[in-house]
Protein backbone atom coordinates (compact mmCIF):
# COMPACT_ATOMS: atom_id res chain seq x y z
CA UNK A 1 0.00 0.00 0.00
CA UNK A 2 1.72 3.11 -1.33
CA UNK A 3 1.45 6.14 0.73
CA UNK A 4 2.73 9.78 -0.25
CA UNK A 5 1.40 13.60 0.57
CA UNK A 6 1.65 16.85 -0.29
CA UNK A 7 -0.14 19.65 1.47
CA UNK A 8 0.01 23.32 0.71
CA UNK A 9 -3.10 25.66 0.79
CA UNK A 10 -1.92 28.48 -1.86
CA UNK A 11 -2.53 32.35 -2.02
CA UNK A 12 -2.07 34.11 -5.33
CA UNK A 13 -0.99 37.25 -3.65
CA UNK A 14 1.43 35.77 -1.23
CA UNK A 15 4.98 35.24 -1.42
CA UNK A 16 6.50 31.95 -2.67
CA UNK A 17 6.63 28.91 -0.83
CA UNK A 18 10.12 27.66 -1.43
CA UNK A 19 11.70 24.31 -0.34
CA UNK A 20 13.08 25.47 3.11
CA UNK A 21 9.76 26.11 4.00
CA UNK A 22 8.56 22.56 3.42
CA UNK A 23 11.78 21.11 5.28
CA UNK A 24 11.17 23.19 8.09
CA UNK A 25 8.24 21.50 8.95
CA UNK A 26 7.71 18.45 7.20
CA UNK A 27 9.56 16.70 4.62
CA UNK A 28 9.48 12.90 5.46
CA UNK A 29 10.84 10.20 2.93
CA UNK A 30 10.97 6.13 2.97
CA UNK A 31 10.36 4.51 6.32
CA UNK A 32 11.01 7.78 8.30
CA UNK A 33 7.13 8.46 7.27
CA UNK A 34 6.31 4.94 9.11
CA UNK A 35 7.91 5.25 12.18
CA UNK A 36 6.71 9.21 12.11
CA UNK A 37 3.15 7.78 11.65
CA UNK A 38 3.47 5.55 14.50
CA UNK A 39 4.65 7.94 17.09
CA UNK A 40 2.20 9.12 19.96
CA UNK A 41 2.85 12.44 18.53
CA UNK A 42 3.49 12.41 14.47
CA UNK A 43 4.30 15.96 12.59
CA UNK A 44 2.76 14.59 9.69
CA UNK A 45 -0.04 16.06 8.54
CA UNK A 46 -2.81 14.26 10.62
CA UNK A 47 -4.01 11.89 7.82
CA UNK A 48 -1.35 10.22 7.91
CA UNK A 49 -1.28 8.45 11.19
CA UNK A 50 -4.67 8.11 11.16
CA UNK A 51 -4.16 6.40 7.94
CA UNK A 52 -1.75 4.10 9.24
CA UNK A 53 -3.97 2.86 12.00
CA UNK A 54 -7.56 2.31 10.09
CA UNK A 55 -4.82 -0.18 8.19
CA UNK A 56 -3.62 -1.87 10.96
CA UNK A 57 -7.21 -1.89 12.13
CA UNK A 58 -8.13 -3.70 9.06
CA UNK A 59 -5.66 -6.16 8.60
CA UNK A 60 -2.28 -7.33 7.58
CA UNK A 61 -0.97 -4.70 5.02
CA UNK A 62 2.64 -3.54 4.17
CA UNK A 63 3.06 0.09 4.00
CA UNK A 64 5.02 1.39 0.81
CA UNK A 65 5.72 4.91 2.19
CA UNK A 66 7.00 7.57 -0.41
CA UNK A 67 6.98 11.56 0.35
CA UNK A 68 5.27 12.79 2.27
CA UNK A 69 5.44 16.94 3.09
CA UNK A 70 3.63 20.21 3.94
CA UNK A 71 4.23 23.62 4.53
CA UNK A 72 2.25 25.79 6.44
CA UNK A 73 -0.11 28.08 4.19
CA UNK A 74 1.33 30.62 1.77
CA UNK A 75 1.90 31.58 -1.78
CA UNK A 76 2.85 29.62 -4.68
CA UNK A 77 5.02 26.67 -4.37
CA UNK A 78 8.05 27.38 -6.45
CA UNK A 79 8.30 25.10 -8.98
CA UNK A 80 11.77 24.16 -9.12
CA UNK A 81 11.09 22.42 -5.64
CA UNK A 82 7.43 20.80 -6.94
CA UNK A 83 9.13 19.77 -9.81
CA UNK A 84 12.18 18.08 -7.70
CA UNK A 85 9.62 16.56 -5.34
CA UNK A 86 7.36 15.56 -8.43
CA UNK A 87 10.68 13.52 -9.58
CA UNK A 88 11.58 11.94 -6.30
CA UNK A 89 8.03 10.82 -6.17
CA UNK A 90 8.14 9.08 -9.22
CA UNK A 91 11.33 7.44 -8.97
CA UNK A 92 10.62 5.75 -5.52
CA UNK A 93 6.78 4.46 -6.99
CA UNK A 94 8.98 2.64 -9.58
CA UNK A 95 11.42 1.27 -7.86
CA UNK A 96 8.24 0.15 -5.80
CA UNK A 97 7.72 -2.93 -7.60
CA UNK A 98 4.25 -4.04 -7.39
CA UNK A 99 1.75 -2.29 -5.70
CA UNK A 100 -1.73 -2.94 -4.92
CA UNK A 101 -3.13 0.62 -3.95
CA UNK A 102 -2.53 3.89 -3.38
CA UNK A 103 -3.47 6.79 -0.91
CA UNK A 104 -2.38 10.64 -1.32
CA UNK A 105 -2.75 12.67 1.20
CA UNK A 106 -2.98 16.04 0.15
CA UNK A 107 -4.23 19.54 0.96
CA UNK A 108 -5.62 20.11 -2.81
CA UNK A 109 -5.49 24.41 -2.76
CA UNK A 110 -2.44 24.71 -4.27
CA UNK A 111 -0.65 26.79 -7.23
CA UNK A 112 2.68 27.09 -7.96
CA UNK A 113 4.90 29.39 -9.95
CA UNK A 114 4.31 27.79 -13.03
CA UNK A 115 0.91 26.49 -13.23
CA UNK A 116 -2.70 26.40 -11.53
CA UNK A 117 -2.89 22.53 -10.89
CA UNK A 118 -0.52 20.92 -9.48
CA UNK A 119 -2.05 19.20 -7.45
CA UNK A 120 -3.49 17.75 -10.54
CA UNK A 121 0.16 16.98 -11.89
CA UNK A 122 0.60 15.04 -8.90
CA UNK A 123 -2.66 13.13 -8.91
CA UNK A 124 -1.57 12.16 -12.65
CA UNK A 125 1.62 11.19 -11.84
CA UNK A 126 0.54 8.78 -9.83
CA UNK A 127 -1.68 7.27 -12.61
CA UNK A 128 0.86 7.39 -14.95
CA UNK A 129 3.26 5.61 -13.02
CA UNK A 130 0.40 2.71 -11.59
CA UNK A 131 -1.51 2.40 -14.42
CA UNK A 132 -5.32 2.13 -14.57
CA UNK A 133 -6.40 -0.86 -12.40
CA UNK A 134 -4.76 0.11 -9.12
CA UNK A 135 -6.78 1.68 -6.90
CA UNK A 136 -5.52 5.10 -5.65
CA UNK A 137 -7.78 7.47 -3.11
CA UNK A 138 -6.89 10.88 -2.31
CA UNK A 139 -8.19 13.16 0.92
CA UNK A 140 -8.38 16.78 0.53
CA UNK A 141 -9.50 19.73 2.91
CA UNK A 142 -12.19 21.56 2.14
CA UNK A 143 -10.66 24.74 1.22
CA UNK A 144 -9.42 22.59 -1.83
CA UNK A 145 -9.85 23.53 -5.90
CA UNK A 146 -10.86 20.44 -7.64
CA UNK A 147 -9.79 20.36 -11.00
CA UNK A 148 -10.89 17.30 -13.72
CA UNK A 149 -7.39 16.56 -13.77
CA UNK A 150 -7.85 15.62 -10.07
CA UNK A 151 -10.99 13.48 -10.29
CA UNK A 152 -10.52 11.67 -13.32
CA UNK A 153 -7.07 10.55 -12.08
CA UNK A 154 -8.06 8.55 -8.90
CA UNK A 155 -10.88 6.33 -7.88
CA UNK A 156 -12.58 8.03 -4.83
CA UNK A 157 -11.46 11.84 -3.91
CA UNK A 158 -12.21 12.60 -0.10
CA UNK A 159 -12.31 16.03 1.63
CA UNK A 160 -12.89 16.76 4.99
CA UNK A 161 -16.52 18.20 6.44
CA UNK A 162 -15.22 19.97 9.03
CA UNK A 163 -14.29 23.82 9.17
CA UNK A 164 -12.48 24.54 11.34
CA UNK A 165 -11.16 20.90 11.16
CA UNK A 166 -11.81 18.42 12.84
CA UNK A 167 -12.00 14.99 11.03
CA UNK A 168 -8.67 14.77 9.05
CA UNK A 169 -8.72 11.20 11.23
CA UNK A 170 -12.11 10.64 10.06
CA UNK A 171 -11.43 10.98 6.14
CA UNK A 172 -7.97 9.17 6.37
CA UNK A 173 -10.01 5.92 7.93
CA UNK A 174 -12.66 6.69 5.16
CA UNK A 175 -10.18 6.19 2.56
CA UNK A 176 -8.11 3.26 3.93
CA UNK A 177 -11.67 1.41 4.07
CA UNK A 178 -12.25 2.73 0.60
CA UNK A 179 -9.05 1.38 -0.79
CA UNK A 180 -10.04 -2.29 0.68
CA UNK A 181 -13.43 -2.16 -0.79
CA UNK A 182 -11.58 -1.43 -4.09
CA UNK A 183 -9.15 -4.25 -3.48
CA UNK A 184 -12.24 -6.91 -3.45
CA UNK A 185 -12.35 -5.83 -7.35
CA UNK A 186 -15.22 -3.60 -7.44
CA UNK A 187 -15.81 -1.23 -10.02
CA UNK A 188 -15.94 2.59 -8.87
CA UNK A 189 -17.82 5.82 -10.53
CA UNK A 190 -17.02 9.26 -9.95
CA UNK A 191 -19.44 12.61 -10.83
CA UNK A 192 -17.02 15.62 -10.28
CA UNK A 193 -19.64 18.87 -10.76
CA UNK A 194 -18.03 22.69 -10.09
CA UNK A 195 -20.28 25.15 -9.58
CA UNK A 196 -19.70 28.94 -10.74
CA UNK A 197 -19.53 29.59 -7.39
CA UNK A 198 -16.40 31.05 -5.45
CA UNK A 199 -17.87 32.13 -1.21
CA UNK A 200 -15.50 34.38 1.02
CA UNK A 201 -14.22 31.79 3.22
CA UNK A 202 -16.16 33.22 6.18
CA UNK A 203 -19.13 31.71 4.50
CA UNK A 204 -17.91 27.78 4.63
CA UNK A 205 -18.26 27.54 7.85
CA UNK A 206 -19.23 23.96 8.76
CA UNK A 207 -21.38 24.20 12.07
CA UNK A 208 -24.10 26.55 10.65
CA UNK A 209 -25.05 28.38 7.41
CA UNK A 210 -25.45 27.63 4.04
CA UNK A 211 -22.34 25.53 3.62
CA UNK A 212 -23.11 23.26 6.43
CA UNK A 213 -26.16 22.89 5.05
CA UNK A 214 -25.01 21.84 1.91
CA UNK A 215 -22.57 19.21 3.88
CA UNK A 216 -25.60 17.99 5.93
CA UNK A 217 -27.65 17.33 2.43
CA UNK A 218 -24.98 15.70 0.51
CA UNK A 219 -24.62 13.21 3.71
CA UNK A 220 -28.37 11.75 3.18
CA UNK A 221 -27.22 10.75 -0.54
CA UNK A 222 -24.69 8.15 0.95
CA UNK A 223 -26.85 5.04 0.01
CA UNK A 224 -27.62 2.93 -2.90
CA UNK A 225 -24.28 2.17 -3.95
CA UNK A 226 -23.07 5.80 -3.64
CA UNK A 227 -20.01 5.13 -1.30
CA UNK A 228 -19.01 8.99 -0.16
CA UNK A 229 -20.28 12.32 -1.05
CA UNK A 230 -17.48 15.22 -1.06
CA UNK A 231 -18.75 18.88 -1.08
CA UNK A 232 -15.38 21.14 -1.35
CA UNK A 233 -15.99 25.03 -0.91
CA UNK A 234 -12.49 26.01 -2.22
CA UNK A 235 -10.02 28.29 -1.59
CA UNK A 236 -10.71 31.60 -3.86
CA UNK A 237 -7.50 33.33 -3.12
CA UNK A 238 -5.77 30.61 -5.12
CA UNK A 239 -7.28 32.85 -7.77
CA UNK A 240 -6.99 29.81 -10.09
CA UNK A 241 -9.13 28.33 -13.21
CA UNK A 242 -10.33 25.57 -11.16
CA UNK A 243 -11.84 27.95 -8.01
CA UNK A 244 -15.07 27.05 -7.27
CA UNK A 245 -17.51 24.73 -5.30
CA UNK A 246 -17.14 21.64 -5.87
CA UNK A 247 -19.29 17.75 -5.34
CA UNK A 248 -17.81 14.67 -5.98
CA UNK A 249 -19.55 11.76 -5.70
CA UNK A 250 -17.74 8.26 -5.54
CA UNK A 251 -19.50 5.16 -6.02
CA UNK A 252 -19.51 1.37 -7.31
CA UNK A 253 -20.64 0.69 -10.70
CA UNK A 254 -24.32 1.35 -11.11
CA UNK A 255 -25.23 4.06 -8.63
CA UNK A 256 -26.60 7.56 -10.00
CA UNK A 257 -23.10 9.24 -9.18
CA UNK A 258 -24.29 11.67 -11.48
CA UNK A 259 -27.79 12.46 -10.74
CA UNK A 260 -26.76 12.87 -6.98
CA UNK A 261 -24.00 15.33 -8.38
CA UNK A 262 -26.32 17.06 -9.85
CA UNK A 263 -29.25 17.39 -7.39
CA UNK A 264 -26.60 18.55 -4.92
CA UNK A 265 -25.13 20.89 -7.14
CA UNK A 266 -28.81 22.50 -8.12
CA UNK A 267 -29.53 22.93 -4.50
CA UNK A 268 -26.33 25.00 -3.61
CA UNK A 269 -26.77 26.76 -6.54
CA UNK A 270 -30.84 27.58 -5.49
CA UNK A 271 -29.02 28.74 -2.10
CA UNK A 272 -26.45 30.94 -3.15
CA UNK A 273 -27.64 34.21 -2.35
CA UNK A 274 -27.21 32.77 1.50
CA UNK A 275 -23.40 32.77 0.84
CA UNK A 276 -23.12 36.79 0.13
CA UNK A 277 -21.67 37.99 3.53
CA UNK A 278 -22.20 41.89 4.12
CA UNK A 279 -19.04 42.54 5.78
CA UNK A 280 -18.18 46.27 8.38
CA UNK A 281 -17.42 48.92 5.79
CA UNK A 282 -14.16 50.75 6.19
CA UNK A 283 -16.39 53.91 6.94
CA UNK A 284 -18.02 52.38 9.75
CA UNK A 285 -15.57 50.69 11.28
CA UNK A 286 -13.35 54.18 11.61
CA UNK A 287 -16.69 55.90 12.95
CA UNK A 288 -17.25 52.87 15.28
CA UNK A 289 -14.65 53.22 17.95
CA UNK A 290 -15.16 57.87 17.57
CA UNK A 291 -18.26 57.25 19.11
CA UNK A 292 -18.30 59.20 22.74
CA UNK A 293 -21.26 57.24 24.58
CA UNK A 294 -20.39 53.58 26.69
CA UNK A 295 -17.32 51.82 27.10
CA UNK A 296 -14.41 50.98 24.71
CA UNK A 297 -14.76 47.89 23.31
CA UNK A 298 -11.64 45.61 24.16
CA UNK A 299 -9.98 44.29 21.01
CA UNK A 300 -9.36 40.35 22.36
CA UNK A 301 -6.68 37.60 20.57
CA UNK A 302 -7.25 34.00 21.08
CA UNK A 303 -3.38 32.40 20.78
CA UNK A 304 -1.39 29.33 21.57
CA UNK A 305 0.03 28.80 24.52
CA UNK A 306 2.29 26.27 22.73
CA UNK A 307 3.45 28.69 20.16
CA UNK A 308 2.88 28.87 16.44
CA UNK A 309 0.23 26.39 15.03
CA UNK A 310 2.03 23.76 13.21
CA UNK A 311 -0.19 23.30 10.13
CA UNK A 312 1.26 20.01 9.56
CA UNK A 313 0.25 18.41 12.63
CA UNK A 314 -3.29 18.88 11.97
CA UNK A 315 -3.52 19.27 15.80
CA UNK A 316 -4.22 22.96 16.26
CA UNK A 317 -7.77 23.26 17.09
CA UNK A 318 -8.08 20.70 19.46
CA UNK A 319 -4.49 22.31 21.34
CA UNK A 320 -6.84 25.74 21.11
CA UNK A 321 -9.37 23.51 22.91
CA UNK A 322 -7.39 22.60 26.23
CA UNK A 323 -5.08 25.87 27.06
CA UNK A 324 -4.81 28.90 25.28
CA UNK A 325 -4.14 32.58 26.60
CA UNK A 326 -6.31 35.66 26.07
CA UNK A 327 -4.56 39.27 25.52
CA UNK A 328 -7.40 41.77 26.06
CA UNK A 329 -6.14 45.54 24.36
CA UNK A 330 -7.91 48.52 25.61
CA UNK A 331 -6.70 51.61 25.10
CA UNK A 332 -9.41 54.42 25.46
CA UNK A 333 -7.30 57.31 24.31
CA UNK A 334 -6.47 55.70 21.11
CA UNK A 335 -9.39 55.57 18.56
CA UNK A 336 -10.18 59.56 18.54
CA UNK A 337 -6.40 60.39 17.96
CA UNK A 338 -6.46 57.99 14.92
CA UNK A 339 -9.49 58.67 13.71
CA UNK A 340 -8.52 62.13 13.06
CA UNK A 341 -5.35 61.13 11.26
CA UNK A 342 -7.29 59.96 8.27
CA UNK A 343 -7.22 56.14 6.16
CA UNK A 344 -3.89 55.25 5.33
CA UNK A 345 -1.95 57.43 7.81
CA UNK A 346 0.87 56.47 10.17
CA UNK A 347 0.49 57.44 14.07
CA UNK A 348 3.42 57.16 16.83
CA UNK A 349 1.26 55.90 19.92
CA UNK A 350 1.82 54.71 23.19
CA UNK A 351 1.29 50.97 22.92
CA UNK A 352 -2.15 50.08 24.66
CA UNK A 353 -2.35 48.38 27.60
CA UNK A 354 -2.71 44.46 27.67
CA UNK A 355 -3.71 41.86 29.75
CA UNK A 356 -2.89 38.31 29.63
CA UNK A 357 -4.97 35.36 31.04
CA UNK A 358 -4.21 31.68 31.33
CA UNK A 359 -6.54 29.07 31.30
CA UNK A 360 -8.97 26.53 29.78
CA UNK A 361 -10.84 27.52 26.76
């Protein structure tokens, strides 16, 4: 069972993600991504582990691990390094020898300097290097683009349901189990459908609103031979070709992969006006604070009290969950002074005054 990753969520307008950035926080290769995946505490990207034991859950299986690496999010990867990695991918699945599946773990938002899909140059890679009748499943986050490339070059594509995530565990189990359903021989369908479509991601929220509405929906449709139902909101500051939201549906020959596609496509697309979000205009948020009557709102910052989230570890949210501190900023004498200095001016201020509090969140 082959195993490799690649995880970068990409923004246009950011600087380039080079290679020190990947090997400065995960750049795994051979059986350093087993014994990483097997550790009580992995920095691979969470899949990964959790990947390794729905496997062992399962059954005998010999892993065949690759590459695996991630960088935390930021512009383009430069494509020197993608193309590098690209090689060193290939090489290794050769010298392989023969393989029965394959799962790629991979973030599925990212650009590089000298294209809009590679993520879809890696998916076909893969394919090109397997051949046709070994299974390969990929997992994706949600914030991913989906391009045809993408589908048409594996047999089930994944993505989390989660934002802020939670179930990169969850998806990884969904697509070892995938993987051994495909091993029995059965035939697999996929309906990729992208909608026109491209919500601010303050809109995909997962717990309420339109999107997890959408997510909710698409999870009746799992039935009837239909085997996983993917709804991916995108990432729009990828600024790419392929931006937009996206279903795929993965099933066994004969279910209506493409009828539920569709169905779930035409109900998003009946609901979009929900995902316009009417955001503080820059007028009213410099009159806000000038206001004389009540009490100066505190400006408050959730952070880490281990640091800088790791991206990579996938563990962020639920270290957010058991200690964090709070810095509360309140500085009453502040907002009239820069008020007055007008949009786009520079001010010399006092710092304002901070507190700091410890505890469970």
């Amino acid at each position: 069972m082959v195993l490799l990753g690649f995880h970068l969520e990409s923004n246009a307008f950011a600087p380039v993600s080079e290679e020190r950035h990947f090997r400065s926080l995960c750049y795994s290769v051979g059986e350093d991504i087993s014994r990483a995946a097997r550790q009580h505490i992995s920095a691979l990207p969470a899949e990964v582990p959790a990947f390794y034991r729905e496997m062992d859950a399962l059954g005998p299986w010999t892993p065949v691990p690759i590459v695996v690496t991630a960088c935390e999010p930021g512009g383009p990867v430069d494509e020197r390094f993608f193309q590098a990695t690209l090689a060193a991918m290939r090489e290794r699945l050769q010298a392989a020898g023969k393989l029965d599946a394959v799962y790629i773990s991979n973030h599925g938002g990212m650009i590089s300097t000298g294209g809009p899909d590679p993520d879809g140059e890696l998916y076909a890679m893969v394919r090109s290097v397997v051949g046709p009748r070994i299974p390969v499943v990929a997992t994706v986050d949600l914030h991913a683009n989906i391009s045809e490339r993408m589908v048409a070059s594996v047999d089930a594509l994944v993505s989390y349901r989660t934002n802020p995530h939670m179930d990169q565990a969850e998806r990884a189990a969904d697509a070892a189990r995938l993987l051994k359903h495909f091993l029995s021989g059965r035939k697999t369908l996929r309906a990729f459908v992208r909608l026109p479509l491209t919500p601010a991601s303050v809109t995909l929220l997962t717990r309420e609103g339109p999107y997890a509405d959408a997510i909710k929906y698409g999870q009746t449709k799992v039935r009837n031979g239909v085997l996983d139902v993917s709804i991916v909101g995108g990432f729009v500051f990828s600024d790419t070709p392929k931006n937009g939201v996206a279903i795929v549906v993965n099933g066994e020959a004969g279910a209506d992969v493409r009828g539920t596609a569709l169905d779930i496509a035409e109900r998003i697309w009946n609901d979009r006006k929900r995902f316009v979000k009417r955001l503080t205009s820059i007028e009213d948020a410099l009159a806000f604070p000038a206001r004389p009557s009540g009490p100066m709102p505190a400006i408050t910052r959730v952070a880490e009290a281990q640091g800088r989230p790791r991206r990579c570890s996938g563990s962020s949210t639920k270290r957010m969950r058991r200690t964090c501190f709070m810095e509360t900023f309140s500085s009453p004498s502040l907002p009239g002074p820069l008020t007055k200095q007008g949009r786009g001016k520079r001010s010399r201020r006092d710092s304002p005054r901070a507190s700091t509090h410890w505890g469970k969140c």
